[in-house]
N, C-alpha and C. Protein backbone atom coordinates (compact mmCIF):
# COMPACT_ATOMS: atom_id res chain seq x y z
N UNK A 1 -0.14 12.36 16.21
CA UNK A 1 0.87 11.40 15.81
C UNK A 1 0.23 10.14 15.20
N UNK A 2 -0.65 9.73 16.35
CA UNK A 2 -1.89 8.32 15.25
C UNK A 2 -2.05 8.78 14.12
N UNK A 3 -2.54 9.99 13.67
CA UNK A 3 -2.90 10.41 12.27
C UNK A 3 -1.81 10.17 10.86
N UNK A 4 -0.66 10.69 11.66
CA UNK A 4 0.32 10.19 10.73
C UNK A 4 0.44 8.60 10.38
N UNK A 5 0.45 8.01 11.51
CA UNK A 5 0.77 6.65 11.49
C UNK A 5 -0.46 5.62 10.60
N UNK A 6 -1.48 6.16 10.80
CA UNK A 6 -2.63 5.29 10.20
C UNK A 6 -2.68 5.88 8.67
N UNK A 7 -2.35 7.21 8.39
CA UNK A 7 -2.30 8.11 7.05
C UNK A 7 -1.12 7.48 6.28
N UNK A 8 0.42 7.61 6.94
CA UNK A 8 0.99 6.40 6.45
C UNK A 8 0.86 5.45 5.79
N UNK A 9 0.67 4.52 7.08
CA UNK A 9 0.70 3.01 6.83
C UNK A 9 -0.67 2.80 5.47
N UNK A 10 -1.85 3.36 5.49
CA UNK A 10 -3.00 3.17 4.30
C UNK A 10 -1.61 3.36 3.33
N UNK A 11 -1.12 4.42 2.95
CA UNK A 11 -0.54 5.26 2.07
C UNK A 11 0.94 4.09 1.44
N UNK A 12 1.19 3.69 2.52
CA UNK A 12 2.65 2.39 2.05
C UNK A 12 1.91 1.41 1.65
N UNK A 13 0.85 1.10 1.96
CA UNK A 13 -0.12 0.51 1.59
C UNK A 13 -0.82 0.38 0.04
N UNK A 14 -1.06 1.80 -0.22
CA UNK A 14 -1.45 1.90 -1.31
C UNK A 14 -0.31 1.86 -2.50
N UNK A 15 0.98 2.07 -2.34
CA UNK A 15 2.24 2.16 -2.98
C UNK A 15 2.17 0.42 -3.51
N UNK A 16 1.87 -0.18 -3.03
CA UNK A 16 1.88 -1.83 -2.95
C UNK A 16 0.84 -2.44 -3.62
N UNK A 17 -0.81 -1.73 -3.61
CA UNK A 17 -1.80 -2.35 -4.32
C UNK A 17 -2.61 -1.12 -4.17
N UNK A 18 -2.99 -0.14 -5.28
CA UNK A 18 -4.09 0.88 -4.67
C UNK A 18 -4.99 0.39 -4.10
N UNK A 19 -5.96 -0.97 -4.29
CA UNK A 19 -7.08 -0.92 -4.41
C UNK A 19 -7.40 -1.60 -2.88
N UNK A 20 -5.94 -2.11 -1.97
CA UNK A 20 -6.39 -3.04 -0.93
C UNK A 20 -6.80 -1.64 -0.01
N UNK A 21 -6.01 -0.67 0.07
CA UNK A 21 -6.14 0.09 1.37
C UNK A 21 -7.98 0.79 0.87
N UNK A 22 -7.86 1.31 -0.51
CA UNK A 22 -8.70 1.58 -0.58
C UNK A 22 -10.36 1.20 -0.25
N UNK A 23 -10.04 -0.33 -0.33
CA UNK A 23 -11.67 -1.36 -0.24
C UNK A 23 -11.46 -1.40 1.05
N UNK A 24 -10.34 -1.73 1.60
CA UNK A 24 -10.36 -1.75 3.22
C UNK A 24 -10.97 -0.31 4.40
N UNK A 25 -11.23 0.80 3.79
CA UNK A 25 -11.34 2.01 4.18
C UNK A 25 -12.86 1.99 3.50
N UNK A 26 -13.15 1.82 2.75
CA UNK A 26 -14.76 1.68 2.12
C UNK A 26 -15.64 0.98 3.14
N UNK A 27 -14.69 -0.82 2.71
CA UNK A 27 -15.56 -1.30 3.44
C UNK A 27 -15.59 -1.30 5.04
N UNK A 28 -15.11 -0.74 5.89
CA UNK A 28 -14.62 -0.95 7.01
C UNK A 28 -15.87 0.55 7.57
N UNK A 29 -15.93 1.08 6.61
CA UNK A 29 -16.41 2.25 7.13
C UNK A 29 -17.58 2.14 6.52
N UNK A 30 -17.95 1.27 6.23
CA UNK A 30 -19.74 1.00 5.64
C UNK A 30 -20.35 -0.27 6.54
N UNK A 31 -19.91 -1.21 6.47
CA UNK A 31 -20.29 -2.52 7.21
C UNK A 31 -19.87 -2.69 9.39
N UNK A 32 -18.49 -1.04 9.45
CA UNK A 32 -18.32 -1.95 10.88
C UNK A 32 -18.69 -0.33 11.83
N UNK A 33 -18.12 -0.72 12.87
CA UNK A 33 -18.06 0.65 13.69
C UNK A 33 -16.42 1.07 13.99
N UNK A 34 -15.24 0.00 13.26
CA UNK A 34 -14.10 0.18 13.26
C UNK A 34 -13.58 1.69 12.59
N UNK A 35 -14.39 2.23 11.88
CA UNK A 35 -13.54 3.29 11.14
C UNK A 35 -14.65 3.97 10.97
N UNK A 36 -14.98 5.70 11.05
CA UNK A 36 -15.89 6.31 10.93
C UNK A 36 -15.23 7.59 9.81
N UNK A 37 -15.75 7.45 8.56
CA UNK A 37 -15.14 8.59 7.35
C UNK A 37 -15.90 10.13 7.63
N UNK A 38 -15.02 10.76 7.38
CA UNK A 38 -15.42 12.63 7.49
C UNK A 38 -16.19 12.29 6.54
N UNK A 39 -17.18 13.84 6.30
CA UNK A 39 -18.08 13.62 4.92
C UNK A 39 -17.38 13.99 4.21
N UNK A 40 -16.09 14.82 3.80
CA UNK A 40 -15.52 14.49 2.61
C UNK A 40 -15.13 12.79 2.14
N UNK A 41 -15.03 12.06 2.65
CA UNK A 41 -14.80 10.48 2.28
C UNK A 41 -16.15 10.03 2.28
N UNK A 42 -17.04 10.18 2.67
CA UNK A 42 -17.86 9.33 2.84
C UNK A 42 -18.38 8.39 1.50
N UNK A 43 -17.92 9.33 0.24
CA UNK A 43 -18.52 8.35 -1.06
C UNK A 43 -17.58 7.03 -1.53
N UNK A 44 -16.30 6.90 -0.71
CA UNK A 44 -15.45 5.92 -0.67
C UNK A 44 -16.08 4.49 0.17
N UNK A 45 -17.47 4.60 1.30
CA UNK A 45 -18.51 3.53 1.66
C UNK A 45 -19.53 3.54 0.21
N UNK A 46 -19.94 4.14 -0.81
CA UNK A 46 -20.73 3.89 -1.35
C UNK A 46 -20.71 2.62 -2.13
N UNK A 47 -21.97 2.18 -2.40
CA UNK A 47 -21.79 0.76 -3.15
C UNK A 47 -21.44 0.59 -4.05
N UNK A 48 -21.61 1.63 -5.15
CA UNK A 48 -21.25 1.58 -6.41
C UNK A 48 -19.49 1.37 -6.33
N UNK A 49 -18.70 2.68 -5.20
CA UNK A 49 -17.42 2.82 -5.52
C UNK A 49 -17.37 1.54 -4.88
N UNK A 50 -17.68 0.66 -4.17
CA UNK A 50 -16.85 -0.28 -3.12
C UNK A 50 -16.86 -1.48 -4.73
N UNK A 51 -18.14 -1.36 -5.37
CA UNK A 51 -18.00 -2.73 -6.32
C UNK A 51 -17.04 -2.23 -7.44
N UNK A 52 -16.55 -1.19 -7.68
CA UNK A 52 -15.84 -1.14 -8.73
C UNK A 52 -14.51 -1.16 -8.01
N UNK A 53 -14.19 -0.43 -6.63
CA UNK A 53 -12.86 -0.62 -6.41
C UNK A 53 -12.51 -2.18 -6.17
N UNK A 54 -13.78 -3.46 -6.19
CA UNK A 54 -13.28 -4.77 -6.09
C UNK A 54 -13.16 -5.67 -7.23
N UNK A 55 -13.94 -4.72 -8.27
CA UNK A 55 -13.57 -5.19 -9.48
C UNK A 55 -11.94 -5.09 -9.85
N UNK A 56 -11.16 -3.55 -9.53
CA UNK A 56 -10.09 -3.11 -10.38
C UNK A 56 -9.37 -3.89 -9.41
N UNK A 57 -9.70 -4.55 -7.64
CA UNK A 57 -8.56 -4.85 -7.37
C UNK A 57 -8.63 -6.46 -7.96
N UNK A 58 -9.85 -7.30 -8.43
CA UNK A 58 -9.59 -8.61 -9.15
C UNK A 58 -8.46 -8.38 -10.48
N UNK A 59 -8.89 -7.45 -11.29
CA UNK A 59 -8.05 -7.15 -12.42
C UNK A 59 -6.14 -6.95 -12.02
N UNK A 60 -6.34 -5.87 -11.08
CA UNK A 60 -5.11 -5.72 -10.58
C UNK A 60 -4.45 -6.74 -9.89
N UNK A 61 -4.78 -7.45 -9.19
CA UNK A 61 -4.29 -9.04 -8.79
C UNK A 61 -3.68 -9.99 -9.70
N UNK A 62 -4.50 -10.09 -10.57
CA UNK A 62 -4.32 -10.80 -11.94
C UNK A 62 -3.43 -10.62 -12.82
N UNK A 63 -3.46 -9.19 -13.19
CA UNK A 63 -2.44 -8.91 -14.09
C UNK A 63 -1.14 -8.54 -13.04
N UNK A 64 -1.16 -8.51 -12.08
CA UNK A 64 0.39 -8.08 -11.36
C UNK A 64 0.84 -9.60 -11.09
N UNK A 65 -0.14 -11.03 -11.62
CA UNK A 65 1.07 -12.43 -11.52
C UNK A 65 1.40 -12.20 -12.80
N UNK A 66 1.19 -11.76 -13.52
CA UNK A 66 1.53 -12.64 -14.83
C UNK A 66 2.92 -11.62 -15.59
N UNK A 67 4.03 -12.22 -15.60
CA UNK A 67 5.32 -11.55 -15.88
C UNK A 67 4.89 -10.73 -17.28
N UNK A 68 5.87 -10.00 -17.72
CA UNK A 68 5.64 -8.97 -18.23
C UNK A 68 4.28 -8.38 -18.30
N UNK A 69 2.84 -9.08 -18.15
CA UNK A 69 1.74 -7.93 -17.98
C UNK A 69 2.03 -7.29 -16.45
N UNK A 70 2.42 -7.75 -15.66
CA UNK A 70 2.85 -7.01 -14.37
C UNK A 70 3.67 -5.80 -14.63
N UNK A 71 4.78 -5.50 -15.90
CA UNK A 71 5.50 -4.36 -15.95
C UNK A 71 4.34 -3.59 -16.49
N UNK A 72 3.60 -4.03 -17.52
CA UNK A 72 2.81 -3.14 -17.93
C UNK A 72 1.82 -2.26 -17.01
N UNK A 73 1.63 -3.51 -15.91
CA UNK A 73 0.34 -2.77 -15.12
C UNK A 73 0.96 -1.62 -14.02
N UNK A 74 2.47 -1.93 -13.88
CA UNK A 74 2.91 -1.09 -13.12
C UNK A 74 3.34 0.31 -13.00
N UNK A 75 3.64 0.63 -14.93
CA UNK A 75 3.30 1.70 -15.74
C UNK A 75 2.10 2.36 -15.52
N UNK A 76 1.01 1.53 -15.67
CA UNK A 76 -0.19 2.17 -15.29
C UNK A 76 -0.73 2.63 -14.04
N UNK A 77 0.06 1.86 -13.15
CA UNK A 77 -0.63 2.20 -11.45
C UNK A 77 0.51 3.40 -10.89
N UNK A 78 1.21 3.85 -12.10
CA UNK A 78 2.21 5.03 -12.04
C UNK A 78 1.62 5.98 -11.58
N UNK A 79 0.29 6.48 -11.87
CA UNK A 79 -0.50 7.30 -12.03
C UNK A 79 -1.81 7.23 -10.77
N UNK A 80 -2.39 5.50 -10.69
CA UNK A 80 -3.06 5.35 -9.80
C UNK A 80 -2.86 4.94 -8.33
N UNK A 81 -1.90 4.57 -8.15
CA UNK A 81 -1.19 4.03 -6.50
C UNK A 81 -0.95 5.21 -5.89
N UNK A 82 -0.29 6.65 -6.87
CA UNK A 82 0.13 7.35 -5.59
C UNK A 82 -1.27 7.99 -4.99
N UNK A 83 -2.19 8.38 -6.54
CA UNK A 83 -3.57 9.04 -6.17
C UNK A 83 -4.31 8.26 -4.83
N UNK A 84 -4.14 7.03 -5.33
CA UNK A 84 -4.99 6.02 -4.06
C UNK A 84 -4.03 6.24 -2.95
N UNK A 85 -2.90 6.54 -2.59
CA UNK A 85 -2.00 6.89 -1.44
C UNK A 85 -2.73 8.28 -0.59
N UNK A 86 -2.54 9.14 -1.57
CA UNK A 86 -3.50 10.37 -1.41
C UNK A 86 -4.40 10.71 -0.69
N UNK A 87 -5.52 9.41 -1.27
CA UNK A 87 -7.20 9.46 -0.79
C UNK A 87 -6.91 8.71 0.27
N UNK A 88 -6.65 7.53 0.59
CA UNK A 88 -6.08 6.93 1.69
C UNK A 88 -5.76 7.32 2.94
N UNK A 89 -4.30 8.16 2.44
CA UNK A 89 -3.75 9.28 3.67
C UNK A 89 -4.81 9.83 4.82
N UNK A 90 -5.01 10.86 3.31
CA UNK A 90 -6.03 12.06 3.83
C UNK A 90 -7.50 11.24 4.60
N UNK A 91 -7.99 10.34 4.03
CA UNK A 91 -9.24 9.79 4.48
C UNK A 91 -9.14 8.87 6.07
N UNK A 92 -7.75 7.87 5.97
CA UNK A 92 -7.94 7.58 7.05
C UNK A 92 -6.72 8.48 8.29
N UNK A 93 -6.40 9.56 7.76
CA UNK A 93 -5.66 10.46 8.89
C UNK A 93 -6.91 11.17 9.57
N UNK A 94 -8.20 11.34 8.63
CA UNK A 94 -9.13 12.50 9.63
C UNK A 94 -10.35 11.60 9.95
N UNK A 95 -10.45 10.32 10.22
CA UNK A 95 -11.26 8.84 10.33
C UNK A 95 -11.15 8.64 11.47
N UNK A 96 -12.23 8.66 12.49
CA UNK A 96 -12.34 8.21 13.61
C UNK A 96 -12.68 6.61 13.48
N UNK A 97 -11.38 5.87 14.49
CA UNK A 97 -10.89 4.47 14.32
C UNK A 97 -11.09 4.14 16.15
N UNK A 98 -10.94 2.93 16.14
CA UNK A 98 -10.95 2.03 17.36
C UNK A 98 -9.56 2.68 18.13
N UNK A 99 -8.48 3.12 17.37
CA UNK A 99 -7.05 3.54 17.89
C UNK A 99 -7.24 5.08 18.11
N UNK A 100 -7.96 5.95 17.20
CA UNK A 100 -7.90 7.11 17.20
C UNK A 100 -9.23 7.77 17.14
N UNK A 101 -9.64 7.98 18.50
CA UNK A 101 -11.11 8.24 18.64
C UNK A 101 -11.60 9.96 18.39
N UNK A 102 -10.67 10.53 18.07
CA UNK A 102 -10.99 12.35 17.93
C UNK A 102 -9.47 12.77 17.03
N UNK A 103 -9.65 12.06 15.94
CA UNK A 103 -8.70 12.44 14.96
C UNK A 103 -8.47 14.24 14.94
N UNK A 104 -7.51 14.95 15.27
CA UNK A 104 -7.25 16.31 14.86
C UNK A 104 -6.03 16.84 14.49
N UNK A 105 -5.41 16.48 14.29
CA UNK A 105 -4.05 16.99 13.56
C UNK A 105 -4.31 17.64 11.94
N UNK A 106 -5.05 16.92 11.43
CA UNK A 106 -4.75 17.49 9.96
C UNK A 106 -6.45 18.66 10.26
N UNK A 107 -7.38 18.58 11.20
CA UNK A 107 -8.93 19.17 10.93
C UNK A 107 -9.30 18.99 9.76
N UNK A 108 -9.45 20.23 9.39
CA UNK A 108 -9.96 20.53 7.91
C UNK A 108 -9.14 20.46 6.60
N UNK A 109 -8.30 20.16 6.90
CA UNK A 109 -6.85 20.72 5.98
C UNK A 109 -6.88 18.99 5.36
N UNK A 110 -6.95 19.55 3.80
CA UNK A 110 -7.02 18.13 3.46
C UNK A 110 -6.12 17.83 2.39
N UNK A 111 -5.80 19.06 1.53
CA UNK A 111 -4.34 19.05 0.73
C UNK A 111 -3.24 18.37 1.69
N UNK A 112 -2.48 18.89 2.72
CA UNK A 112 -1.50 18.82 2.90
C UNK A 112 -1.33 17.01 3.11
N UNK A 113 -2.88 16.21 3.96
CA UNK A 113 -2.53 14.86 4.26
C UNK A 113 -2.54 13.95 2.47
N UNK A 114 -3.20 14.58 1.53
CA UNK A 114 -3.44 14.10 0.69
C UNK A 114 -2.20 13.91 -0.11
N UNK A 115 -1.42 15.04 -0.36
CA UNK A 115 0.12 15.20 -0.81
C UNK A 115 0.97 14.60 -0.01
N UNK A 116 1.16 14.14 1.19
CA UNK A 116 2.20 13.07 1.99
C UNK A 116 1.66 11.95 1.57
N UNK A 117 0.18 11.12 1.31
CA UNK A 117 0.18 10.49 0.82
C UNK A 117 0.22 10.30 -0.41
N UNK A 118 0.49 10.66 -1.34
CA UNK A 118 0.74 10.87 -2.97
C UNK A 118 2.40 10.53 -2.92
N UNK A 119 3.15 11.22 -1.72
CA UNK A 119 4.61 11.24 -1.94
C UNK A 119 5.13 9.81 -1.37
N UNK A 120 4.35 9.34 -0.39
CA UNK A 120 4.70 8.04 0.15
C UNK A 120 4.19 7.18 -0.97
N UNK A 121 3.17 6.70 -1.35
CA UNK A 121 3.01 5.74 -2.10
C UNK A 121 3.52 5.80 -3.51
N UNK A 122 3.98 6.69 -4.07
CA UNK A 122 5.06 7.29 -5.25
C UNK A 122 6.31 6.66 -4.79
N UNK A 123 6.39 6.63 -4.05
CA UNK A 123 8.15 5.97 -3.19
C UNK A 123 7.65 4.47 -3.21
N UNK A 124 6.78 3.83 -2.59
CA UNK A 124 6.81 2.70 -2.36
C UNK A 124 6.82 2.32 -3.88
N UNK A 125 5.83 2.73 -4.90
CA UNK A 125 5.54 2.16 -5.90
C UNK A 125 6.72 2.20 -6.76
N UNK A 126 7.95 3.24 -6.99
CA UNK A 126 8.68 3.26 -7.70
C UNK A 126 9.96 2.36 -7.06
N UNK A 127 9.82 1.91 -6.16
CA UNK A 127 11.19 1.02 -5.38
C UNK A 127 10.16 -0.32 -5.42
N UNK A 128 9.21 -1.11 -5.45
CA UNK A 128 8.29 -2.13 -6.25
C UNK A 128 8.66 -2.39 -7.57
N UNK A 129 8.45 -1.23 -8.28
CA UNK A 129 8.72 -1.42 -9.75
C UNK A 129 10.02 -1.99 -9.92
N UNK A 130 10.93 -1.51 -9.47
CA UNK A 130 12.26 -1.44 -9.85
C UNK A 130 12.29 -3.03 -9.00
N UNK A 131 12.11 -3.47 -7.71
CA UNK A 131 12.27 -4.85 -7.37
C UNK A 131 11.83 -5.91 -8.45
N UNK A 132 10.64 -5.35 -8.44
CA UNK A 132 9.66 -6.55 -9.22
C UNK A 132 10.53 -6.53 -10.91
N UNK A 133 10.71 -5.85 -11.30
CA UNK A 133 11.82 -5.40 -12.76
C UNK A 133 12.90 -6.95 -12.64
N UNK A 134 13.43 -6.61 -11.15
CA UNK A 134 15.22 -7.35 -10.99
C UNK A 134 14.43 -8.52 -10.57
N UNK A 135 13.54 -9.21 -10.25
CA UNK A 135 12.91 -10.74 -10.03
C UNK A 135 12.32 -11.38 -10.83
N UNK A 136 12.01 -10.09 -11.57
CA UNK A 136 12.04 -11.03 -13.28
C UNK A 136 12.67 -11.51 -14.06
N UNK A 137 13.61 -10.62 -13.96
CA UNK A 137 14.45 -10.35 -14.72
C UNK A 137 15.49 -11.73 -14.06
N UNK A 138 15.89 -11.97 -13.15
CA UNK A 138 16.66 -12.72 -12.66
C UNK A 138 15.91 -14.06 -11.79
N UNK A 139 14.68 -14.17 -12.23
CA UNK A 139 14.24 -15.39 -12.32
C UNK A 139 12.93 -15.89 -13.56
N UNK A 140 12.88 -15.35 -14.79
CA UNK A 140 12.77 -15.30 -15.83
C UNK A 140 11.46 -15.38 -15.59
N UNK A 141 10.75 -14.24 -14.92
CA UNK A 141 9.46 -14.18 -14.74
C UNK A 141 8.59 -14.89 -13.79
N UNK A 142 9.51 -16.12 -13.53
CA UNK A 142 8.79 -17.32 -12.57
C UNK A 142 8.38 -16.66 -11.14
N UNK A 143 9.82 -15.55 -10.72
CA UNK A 143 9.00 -14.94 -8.96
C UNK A 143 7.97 -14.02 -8.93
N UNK A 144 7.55 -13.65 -10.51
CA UNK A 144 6.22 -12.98 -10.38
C UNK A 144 5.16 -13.05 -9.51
N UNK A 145 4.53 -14.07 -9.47
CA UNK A 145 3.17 -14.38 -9.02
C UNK A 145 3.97 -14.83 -7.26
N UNK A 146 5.10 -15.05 -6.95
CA UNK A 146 5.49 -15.08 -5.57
C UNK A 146 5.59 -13.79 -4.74
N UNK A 147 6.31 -12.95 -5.53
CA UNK A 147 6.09 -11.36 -5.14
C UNK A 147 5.51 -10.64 -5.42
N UNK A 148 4.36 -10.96 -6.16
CA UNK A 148 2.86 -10.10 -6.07
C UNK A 148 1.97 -10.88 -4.81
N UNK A 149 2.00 -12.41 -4.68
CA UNK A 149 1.20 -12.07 -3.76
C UNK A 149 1.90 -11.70 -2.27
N UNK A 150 2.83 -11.68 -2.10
CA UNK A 150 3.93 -11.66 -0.79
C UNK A 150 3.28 -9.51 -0.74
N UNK A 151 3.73 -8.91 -1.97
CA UNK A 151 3.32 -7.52 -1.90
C UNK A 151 1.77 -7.16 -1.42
N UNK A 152 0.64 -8.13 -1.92
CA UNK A 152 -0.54 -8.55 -1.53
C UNK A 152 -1.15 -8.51 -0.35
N UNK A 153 -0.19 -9.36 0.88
CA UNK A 153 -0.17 -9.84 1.79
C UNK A 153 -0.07 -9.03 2.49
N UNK A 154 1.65 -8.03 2.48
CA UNK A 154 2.15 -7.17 2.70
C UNK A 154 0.78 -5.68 2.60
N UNK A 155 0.22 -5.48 1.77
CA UNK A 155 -1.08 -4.14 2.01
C UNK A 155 -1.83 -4.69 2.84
N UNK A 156 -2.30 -6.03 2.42
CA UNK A 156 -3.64 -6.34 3.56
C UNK A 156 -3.07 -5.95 4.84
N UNK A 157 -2.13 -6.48 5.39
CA UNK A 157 -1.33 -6.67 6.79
C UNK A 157 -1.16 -4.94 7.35
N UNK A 158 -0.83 -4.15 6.13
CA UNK A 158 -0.12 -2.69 7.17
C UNK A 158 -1.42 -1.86 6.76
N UNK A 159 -2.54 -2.31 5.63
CA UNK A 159 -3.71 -1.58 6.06
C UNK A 159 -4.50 -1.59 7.19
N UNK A 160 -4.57 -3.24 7.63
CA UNK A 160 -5.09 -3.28 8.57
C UNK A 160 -4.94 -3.02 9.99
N UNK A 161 -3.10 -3.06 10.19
CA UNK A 161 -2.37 -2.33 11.37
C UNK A 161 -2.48 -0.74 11.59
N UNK A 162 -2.75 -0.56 9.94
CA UNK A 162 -2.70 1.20 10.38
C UNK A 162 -4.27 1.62 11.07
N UNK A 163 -5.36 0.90 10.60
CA UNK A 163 -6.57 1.42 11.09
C UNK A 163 -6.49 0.73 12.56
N UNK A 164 -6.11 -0.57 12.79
CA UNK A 164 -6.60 -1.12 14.29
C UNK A 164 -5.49 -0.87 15.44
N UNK A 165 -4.16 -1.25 14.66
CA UNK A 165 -2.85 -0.83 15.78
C UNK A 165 -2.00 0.62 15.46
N UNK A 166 -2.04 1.66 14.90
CA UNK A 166 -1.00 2.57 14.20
C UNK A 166 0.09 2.52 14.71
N UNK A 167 0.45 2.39 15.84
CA UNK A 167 1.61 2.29 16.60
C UNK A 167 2.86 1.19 15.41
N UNK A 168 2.17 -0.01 14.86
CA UNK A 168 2.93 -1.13 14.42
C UNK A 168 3.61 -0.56 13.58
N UNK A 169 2.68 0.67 12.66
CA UNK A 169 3.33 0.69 11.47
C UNK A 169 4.80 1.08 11.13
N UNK A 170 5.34 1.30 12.39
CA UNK A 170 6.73 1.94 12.59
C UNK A 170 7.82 0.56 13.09
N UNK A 171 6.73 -0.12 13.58
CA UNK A 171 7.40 -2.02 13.46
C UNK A 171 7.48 -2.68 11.98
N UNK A 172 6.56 -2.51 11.30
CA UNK A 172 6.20 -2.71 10.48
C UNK A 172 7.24 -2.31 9.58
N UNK A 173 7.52 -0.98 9.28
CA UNK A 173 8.55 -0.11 8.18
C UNK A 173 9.83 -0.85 8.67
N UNK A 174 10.49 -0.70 10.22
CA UNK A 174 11.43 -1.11 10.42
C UNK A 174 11.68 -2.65 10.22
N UNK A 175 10.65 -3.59 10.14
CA UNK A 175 10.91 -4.81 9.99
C UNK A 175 11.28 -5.45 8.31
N UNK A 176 10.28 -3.99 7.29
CA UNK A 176 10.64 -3.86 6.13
C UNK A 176 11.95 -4.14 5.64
N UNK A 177 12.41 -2.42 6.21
CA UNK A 177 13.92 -2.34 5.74
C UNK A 177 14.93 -3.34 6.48
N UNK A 178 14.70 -4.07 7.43
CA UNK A 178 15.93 -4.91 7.97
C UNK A 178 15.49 -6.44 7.16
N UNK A 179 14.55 -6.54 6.28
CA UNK A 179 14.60 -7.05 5.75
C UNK A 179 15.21 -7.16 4.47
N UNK A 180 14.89 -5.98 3.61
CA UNK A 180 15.76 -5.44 2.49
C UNK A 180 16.84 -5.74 2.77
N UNK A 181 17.48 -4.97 3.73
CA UNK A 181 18.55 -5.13 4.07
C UNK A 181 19.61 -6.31 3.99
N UNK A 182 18.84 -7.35 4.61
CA UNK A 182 19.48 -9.18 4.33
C UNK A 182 19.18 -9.83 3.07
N UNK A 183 18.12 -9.24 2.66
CA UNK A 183 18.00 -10.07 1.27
C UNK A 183 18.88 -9.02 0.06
N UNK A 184 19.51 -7.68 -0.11
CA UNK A 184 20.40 -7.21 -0.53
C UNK A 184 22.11 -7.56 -0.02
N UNK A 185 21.84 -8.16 1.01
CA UNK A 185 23.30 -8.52 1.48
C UNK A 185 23.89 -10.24 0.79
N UNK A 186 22.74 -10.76 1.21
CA UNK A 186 22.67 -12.32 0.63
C UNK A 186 22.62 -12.37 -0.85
N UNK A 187 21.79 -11.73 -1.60
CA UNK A 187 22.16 -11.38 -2.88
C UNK A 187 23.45 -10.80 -3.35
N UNK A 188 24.14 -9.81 -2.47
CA UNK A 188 25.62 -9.55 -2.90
C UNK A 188 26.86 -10.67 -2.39
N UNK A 189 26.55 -11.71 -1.22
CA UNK A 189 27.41 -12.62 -1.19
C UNK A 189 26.89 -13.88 -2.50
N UNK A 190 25.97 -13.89 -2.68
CA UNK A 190 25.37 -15.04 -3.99
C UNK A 190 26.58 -14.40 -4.97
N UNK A 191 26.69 -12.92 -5.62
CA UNK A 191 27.07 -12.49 -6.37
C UNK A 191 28.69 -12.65 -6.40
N UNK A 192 29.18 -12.69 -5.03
CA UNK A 192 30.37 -12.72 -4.78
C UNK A 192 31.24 -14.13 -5.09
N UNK A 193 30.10 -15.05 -4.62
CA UNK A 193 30.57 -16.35 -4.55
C UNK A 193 30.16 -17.09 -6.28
N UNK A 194 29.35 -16.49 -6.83
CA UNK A 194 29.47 -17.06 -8.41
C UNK A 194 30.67 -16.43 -9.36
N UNK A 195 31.55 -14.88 -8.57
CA UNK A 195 32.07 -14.44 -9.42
C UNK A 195 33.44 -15.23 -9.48
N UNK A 196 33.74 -16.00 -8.16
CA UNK A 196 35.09 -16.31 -7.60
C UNK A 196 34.86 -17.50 -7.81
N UNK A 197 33.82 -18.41 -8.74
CA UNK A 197 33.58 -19.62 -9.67
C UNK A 197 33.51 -19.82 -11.08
């Protein structure tokens, strides 16, 4: 069940910024004793990948404030968020962690965690897009750089719950959606009360 939860949470994670869960799983598993990678992951600690995945996440930071290059980049991470969901999943579902000391649910089997994460961070990223679309759009680009870094914040926070607490990440999702939830409700009374003005 940890496996899911830490495979997850990287994976909602990666839907939000490929590159945080990813450097967080590199570096965590090169520098600590917090996270230990199967040897299929293990080239995700190498130095080369750790400096380029901190290069793409400076680039990716950057271009996700700046209004319309943010739609553009989000087109592009169409392709790379769910893959990084994927590697994520699969890497920290079979990762011996401080929470999950004899990872075995997925063993050897590395398609199946890799494809739940591909399908989760495909979901997060395409319900992002479409937010980040309507906050532009309805605050003329200005909540860009507020809800990229709030989304920012949001990976660091449930990458790091999924490797140290997994349990949260199900606090975490639920605290999500009851959030959605009020800020779609408050937005439909805003809507209500400008129409009846």
């Amino acid at each position: 069940m940890l496996e899911l939860l830490t495979g997850g949470g990287l994976a909602l994670a990666a839907g939000l910024n490929a590159f945080i869960p990813l450097l967080a799983v590199g570096l965590l598993g090169r520098y600590t004793d917090l996270l230990t990678l199967p040897a299929p992951w293990e080239w995700l600690t190498d130095p080369w990948a750790l400096a380029v995945m901190g290069l793409l996440l400076l680039l990716d930071v950057v271009a996700d404030k700046v209004p319309a290059v943010d739609h553009l980049n989000d087109i592009v991470q169409t392709g790379v968020r769910p893959a990084s969901g994927g590697i994520v999943f699969a890497s920290g579902a079979t990762s011996t962690t401080v929470a999950m000391p004899d990872p075995d649910l997925f063993d050897e089997r590395v398609l199946v965690p890799f494809l739940l994460g591909v399908a989760i961070a495909l979901l997060i990223h395409l319900i992002k897009s479409a937010v980040r679309a309507m906050i532009n759009l309805t605050t003329a680009g200005l909540g860009a750089p507020v809800a990229s870094a709030m989304e920012d914040a949001t990976a660091v926070a449930l990458a790091a719950i999924a490797i140290m607490v997994p349990i949260l990440v199900v606090a975490a999702v639920v605290a999500a959606i009851v959030a959605v939830i009020v800020a779609l409700r408050r937005r439909a009374r805003f809507r209500r009360r400008q129409l009846r003005t």
